[in-house]
N, C-alpha and C. Protein backbone atom coordinates (compact mmCIF):
# COMPACT_ATOMS: atom_id res chain seq x y z
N UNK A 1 1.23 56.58 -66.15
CA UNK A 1 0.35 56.40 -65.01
C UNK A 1 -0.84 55.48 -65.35
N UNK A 2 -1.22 55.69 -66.26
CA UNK A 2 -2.50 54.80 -67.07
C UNK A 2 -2.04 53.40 -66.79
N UNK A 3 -0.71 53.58 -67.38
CA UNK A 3 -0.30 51.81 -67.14
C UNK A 3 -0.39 51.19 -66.11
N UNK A 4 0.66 51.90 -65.23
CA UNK A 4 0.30 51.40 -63.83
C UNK A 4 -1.00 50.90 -63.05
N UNK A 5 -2.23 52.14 -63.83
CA UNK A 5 -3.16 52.05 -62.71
C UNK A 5 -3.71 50.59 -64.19
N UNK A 6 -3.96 50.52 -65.26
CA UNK A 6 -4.43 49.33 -65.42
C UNK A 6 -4.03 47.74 -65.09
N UNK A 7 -2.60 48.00 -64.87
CA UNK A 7 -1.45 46.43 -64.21
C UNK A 7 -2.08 46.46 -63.06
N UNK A 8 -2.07 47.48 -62.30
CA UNK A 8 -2.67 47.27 -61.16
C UNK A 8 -3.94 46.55 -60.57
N UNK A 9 -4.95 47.12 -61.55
CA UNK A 9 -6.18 46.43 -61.79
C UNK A 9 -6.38 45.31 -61.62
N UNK A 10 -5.26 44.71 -63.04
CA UNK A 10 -5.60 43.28 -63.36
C UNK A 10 -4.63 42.84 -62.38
N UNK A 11 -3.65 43.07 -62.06
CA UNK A 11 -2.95 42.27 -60.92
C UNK A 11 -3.80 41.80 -59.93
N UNK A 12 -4.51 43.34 -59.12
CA UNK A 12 -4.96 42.68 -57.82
C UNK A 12 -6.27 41.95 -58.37
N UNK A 13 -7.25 42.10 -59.35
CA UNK A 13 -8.17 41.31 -59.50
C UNK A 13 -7.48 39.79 -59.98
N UNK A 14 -6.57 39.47 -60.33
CA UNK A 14 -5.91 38.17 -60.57
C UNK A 14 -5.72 37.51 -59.00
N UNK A 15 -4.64 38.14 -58.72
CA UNK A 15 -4.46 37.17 -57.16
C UNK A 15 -5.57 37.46 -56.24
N UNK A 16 -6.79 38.40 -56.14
CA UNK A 16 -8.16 37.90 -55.75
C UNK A 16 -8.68 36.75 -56.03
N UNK A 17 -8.88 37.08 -57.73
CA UNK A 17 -9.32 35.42 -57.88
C UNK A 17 -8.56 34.17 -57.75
N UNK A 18 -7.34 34.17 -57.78
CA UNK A 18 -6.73 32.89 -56.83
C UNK A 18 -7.38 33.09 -55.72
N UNK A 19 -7.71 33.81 -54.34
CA UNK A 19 -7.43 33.99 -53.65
C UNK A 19 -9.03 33.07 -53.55
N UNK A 20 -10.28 33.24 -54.38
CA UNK A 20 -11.08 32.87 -54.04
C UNK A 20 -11.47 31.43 -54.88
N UNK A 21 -10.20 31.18 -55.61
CA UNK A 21 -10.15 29.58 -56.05
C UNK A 21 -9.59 28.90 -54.64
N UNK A 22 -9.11 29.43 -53.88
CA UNK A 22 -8.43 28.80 -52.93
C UNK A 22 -9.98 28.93 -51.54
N UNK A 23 -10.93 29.59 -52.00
CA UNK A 23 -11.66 29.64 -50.81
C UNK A 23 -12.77 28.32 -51.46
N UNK A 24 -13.09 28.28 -52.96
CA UNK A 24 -13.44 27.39 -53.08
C UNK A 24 -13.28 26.10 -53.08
N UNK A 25 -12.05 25.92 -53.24
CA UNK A 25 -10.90 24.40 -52.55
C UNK A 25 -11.61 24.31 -51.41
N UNK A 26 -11.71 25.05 -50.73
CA UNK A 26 -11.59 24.92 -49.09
C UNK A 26 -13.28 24.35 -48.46
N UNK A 27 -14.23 25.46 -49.47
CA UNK A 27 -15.58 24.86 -49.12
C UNK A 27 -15.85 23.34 -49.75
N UNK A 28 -15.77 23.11 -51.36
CA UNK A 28 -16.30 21.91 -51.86
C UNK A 28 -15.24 20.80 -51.74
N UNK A 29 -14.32 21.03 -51.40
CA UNK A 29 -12.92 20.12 -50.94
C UNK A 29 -12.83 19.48 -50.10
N UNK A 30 -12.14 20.50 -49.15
CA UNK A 30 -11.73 20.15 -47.89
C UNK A 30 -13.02 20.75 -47.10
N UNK A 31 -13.91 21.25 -47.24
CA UNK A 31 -15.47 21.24 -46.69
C UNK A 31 -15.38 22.07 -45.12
N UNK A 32 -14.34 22.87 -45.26
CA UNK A 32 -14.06 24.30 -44.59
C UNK A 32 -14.43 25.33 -44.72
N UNK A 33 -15.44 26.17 -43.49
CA UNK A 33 -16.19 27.04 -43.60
C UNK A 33 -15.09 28.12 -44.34
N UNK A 34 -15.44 29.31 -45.18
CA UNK A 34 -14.73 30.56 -45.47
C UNK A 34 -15.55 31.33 -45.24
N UNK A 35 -14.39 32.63 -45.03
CA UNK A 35 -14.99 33.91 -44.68
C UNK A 35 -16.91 34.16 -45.60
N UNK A 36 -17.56 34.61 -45.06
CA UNK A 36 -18.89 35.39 -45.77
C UNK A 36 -18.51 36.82 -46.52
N UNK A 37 -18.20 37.48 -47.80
CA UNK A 37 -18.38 38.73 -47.63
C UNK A 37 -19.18 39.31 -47.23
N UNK A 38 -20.69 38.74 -47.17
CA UNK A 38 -21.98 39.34 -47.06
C UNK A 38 -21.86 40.13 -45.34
N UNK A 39 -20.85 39.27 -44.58
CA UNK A 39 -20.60 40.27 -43.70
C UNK A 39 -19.58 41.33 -43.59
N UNK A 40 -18.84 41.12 -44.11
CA UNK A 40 -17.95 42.80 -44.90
C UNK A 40 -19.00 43.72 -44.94
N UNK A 41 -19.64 43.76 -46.15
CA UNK A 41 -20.59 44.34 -46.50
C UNK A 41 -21.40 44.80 -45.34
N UNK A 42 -21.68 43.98 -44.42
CA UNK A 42 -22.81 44.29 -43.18
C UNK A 42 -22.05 45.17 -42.49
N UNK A 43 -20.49 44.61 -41.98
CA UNK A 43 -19.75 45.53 -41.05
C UNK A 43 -19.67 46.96 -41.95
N UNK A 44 -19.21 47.24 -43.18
CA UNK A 44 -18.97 47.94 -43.91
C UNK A 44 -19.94 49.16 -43.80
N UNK A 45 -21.23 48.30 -44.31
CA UNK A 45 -22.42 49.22 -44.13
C UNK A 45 -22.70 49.89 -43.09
N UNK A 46 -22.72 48.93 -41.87
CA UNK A 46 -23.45 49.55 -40.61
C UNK A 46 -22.17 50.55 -39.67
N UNK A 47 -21.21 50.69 -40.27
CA UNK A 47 -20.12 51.94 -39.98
C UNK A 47 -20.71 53.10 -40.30
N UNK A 48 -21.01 53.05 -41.71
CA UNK A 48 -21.58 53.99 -42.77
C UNK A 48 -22.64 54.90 -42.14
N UNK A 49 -23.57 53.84 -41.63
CA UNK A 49 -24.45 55.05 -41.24
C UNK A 49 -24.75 54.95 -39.85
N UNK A 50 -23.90 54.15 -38.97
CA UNK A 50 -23.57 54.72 -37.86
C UNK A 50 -24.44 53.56 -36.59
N UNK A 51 -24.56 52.69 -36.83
CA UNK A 51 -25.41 51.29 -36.10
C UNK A 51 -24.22 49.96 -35.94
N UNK A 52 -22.96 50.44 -36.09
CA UNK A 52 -22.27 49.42 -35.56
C UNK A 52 -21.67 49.33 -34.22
N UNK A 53 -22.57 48.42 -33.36
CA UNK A 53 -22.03 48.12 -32.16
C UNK A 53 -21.08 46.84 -31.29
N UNK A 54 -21.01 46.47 -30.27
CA UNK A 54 -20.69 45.66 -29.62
C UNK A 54 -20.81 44.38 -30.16
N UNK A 55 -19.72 43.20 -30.35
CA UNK A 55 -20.23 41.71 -30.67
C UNK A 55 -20.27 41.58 -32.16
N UNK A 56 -20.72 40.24 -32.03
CA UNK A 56 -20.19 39.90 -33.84
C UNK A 56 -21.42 40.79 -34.48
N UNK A 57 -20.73 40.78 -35.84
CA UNK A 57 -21.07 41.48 -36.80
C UNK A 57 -22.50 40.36 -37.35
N UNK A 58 -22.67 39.14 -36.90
CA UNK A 58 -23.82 38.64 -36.77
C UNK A 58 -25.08 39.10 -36.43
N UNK A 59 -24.86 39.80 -35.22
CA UNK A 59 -25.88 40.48 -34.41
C UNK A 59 -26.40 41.63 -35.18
N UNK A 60 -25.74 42.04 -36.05
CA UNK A 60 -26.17 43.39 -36.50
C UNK A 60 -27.31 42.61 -38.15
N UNK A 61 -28.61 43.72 -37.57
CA UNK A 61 -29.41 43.05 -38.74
C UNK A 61 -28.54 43.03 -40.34
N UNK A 62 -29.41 42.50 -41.32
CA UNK A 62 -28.63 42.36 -42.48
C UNK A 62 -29.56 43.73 -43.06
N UNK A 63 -28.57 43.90 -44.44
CA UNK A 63 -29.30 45.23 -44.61
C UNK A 63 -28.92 44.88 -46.85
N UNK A 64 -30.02 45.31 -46.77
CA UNK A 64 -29.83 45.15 -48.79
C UNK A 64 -28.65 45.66 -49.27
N UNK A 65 -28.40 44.09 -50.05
CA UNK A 65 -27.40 44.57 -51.12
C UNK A 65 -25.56 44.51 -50.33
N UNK A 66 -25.45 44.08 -49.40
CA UNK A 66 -24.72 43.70 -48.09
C UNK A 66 -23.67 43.26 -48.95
N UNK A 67 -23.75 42.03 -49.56
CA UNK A 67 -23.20 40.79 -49.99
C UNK A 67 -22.36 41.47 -51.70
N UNK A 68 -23.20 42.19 -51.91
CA UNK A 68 -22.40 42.90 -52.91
C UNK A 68 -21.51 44.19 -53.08
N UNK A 69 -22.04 44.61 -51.76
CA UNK A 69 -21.09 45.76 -50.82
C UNK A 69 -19.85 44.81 -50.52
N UNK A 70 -19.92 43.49 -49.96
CA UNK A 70 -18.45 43.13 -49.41
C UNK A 70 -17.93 42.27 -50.53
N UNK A 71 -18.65 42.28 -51.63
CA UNK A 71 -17.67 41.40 -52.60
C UNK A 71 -16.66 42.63 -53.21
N UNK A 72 -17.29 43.84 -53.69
CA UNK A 72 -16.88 45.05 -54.01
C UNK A 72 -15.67 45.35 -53.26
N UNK A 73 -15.96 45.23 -51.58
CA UNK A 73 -14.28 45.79 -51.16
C UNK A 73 -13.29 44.73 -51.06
N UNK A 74 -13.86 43.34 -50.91
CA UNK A 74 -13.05 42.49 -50.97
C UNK A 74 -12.55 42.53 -53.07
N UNK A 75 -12.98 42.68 -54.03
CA UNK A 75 -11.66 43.38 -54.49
C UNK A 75 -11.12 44.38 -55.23
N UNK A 76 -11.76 45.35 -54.40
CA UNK A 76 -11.32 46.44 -53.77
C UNK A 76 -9.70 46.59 -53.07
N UNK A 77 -10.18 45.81 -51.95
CA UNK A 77 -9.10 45.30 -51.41
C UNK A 77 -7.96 45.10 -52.00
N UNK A 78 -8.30 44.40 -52.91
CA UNK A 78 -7.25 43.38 -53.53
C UNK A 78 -6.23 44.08 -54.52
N UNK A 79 -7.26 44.80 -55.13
CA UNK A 79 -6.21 45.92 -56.06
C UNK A 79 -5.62 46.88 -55.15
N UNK A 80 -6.04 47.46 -53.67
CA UNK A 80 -5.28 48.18 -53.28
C UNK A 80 -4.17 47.55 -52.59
N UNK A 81 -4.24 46.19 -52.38
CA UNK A 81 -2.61 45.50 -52.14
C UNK A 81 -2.16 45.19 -53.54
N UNK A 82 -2.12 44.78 -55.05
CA UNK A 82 -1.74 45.24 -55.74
C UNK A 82 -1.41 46.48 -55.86
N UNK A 83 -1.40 47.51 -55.86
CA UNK A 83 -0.74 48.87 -56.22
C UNK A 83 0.25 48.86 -54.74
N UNK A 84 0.37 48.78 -53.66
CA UNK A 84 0.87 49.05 -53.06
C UNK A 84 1.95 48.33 -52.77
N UNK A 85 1.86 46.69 -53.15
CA UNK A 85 3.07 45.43 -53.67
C UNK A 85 3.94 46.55 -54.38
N UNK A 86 2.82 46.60 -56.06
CA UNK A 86 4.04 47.24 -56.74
C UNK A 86 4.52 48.40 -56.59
N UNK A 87 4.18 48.86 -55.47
CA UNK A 87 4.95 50.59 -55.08
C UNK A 87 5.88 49.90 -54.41
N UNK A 88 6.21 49.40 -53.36
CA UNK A 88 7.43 48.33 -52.82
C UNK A 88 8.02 47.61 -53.92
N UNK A 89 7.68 46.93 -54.81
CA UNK A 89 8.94 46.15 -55.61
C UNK A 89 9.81 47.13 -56.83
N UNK A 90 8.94 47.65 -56.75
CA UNK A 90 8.73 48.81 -58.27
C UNK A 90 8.82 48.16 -59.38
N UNK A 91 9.15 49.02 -60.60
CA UNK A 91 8.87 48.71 -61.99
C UNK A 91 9.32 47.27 -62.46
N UNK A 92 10.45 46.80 -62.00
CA UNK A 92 11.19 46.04 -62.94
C UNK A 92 10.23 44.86 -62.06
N UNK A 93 9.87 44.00 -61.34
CA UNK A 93 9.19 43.02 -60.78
C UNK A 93 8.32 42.40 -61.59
N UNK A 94 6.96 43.29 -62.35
CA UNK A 94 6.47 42.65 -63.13
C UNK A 94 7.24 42.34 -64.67
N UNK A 95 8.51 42.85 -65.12
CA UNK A 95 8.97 42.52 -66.18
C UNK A 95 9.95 41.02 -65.69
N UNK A 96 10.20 40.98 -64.83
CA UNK A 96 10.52 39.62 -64.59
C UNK A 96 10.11 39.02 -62.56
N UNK A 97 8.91 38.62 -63.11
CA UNK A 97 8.05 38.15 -61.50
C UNK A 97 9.33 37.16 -61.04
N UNK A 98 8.74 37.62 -59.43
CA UNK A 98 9.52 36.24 -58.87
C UNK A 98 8.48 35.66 -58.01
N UNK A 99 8.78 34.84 -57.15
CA UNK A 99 7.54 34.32 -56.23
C UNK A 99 7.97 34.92 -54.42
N UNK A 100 9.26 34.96 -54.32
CA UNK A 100 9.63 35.27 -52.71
C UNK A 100 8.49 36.90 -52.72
N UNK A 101 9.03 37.70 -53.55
CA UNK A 101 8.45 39.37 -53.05
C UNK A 101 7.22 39.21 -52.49
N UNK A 102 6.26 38.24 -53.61
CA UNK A 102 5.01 38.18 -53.91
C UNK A 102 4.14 37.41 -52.07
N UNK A 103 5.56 36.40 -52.31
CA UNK A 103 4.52 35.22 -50.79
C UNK A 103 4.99 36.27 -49.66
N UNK A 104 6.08 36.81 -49.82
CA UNK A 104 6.39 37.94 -48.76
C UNK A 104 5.29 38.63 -48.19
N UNK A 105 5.20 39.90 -49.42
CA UNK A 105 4.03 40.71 -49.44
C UNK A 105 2.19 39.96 -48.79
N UNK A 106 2.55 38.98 -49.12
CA UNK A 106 0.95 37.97 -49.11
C UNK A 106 1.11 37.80 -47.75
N UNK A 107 1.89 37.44 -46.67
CA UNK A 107 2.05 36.72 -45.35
C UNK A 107 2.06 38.31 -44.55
N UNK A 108 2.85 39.20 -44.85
CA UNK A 108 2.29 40.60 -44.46
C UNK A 108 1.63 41.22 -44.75
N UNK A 109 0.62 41.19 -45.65
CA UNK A 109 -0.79 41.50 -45.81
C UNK A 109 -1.67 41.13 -44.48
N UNK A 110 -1.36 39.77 -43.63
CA UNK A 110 -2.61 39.56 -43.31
C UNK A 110 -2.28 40.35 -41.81
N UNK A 111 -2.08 41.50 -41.81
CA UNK A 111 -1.69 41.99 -40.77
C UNK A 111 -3.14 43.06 -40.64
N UNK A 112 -3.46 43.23 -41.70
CA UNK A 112 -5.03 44.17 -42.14
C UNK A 112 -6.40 43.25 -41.42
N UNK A 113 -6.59 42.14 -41.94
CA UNK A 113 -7.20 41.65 -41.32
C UNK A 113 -7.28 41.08 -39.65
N UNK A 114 -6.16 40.74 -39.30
CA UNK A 114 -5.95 40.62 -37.63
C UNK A 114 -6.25 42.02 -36.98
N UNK A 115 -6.14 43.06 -37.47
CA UNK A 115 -6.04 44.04 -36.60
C UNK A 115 -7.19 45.00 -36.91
N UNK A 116 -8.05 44.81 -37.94
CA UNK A 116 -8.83 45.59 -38.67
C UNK A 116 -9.93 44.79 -38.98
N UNK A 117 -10.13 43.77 -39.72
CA UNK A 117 -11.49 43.28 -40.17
C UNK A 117 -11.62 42.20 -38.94
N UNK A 118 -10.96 41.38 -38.17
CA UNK A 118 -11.36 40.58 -37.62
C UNK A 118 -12.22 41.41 -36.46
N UNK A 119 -11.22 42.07 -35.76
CA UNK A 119 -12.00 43.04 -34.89
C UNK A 119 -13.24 43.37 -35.30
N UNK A 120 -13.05 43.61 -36.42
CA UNK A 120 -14.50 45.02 -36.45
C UNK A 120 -15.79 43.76 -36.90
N UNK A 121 -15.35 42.83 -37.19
CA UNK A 121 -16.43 41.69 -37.62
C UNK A 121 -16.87 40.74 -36.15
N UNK A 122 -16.14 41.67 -34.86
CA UNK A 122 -16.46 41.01 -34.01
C UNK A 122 -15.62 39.87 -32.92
N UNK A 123 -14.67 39.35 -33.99
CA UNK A 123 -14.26 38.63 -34.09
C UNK A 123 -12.94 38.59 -32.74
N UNK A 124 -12.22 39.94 -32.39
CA UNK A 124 -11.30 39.93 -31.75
C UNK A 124 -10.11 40.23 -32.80
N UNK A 125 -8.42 40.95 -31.86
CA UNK A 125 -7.69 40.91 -32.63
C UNK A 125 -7.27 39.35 -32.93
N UNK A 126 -6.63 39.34 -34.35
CA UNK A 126 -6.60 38.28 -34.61
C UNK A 126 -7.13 37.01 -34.52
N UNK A 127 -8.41 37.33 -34.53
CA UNK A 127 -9.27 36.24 -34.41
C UNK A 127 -9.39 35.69 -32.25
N UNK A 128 -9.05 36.78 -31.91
CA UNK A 128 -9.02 35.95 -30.50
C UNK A 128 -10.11 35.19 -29.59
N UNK A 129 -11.39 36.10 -30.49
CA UNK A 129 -12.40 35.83 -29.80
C UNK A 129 -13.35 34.89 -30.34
N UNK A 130 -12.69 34.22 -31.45
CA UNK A 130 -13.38 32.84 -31.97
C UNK A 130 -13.33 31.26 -31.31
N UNK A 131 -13.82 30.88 -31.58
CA UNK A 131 -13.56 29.16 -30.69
C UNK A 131 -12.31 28.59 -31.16
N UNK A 132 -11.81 28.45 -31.67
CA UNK A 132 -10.14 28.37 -32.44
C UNK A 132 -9.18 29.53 -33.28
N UNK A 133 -9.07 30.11 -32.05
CA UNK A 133 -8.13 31.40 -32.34
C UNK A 133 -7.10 30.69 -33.18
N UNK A 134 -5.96 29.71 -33.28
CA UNK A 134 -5.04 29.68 -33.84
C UNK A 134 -5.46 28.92 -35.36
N UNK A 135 -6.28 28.24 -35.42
CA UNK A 135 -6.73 27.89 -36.29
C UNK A 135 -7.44 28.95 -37.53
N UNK A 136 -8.40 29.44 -36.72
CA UNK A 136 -8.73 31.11 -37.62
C UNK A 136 -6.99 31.92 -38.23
N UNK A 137 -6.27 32.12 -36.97
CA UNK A 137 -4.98 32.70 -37.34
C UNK A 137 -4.67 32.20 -38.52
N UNK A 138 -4.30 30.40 -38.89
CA UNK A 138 -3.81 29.92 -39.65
C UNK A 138 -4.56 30.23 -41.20
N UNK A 139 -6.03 29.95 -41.35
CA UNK A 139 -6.38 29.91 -42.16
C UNK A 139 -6.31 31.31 -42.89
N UNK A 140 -6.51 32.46 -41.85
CA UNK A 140 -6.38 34.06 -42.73
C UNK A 140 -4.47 34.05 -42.74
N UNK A 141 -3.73 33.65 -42.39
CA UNK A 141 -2.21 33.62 -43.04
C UNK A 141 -1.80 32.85 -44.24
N UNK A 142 -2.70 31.69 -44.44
CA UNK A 142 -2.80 30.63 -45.49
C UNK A 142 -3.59 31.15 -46.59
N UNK A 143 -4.49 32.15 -46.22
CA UNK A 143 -4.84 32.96 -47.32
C UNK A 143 -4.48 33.98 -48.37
N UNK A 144 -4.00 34.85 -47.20
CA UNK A 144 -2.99 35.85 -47.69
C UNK A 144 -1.86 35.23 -48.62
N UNK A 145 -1.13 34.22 -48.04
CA UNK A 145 -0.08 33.60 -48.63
C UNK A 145 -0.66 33.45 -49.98
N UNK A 146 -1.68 32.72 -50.40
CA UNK A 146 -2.36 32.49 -51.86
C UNK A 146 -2.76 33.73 -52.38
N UNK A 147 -2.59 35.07 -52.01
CA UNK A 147 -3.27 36.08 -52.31
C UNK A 147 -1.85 36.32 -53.13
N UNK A 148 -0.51 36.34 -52.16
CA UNK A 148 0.61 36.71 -52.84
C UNK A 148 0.77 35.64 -54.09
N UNK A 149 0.65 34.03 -53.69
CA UNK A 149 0.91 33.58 -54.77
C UNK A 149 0.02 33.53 -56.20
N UNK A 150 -1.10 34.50 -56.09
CA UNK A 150 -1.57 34.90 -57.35
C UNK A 150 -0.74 36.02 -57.50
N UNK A 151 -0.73 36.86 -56.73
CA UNK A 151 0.16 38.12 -57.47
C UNK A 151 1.13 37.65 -58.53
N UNK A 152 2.17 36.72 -57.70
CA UNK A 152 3.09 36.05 -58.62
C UNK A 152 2.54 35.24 -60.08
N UNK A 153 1.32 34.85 -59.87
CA UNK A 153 0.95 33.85 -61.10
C UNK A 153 0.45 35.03 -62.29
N UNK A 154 -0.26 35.80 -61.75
CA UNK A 154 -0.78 36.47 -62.27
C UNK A 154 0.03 37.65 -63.16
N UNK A 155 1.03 38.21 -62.43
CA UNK A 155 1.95 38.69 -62.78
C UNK A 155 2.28 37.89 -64.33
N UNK A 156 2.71 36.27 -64.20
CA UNK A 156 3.22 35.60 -65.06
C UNK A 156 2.66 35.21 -66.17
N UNK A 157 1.11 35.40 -65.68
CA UNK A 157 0.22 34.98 -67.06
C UNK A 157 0.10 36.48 -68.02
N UNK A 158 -0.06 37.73 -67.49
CA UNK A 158 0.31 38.67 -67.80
C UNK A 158 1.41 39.14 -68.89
N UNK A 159 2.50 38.69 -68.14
CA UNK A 159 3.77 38.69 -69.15
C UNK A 159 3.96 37.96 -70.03
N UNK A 160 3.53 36.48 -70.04
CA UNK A 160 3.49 35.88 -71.20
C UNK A 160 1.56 36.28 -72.33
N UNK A 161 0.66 36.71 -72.12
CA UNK A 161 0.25 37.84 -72.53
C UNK A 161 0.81 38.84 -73.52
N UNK A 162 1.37 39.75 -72.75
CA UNK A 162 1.97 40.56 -73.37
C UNK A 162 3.09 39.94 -74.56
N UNK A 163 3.69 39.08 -74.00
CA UNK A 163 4.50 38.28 -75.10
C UNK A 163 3.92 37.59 -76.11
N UNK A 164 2.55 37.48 -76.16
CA UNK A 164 1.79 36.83 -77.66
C UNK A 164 1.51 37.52 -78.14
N UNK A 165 1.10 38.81 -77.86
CA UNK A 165 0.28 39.66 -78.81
C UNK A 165 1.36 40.81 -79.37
């Protein structure tokens, strides 16, 4: 069990951090706004103690320490789609990764956010209530997808890892 829960760890904190090499592509790159955690954190918080209302998660004042509340569940997050990938592929996956399970798992992941964080950030399901609904769509499916394809990388740097030492 130990094992599991430490693969797990480093899995989902691996394809997180792809996940947020790919958000940094996107800002100093291609010069595309990305998500804020600092509003995770805000939505997160203001559930907590009970001040989350109507409209974007903008509207709601900011409150200390926000930004490190939503980096926390974002990966948070991330390890709990790691453990739950590898409860679907099971054991043998990380002894020999592939990439289909992984972009699979990644493109149905973003089913959490359309129906759960976009909403609650204001946003509408699936982004409906933004000025480019399909565009928002695209970019949180294009994400996810990189979320799986760290799983897969990560997975791989892992195993060859384990194979040096």
């Amino acid at each position: 069990m130990a094992e599991f829960i430490m693969s797990t760890v480093v899995l989902g904190i691996g394809a997180t951090l792809f996940m947020d090499l790919w958000a940094l592509i996107q800002i100093h790159i291609l010069k595309i706004q990305v998500l804020d955690y600092a509003l995770v954190g805000r939505w997160a918080g203001s559930l907590a103690i009970g001040t989350r209302g109507q409209g974007p998660i903008s509207s709601v004042p900011a409150f200390p320490h926000e930004a490190a509340l939503g980096w926390a569940i974002h990966y948070a997050t991330g390890i709990a789609y790691a453990a739950l990938f590898l409860l679907i592929v099971r054991n043998g996956w990380q002894a020999d990764p592939t990439l289909l399970p992984a972009l699979a798992f990644g493109a149905a992941s973003v089913v959490a956010p359309f129906f759960i964080l976009q909403p609650g950030l204001g946003a509408g399901i699936a982004a409906s209530r933004t000025p480019r609904p399909n565009v928002a769509r695209f970019k949180s499916f294009l994400t996810h997808l990189v979320f799986g394809a760290g799983l897969y990388l990560t997975a791989v740097i892992m195993l060859l890892a384990s194979t040096q030492t």
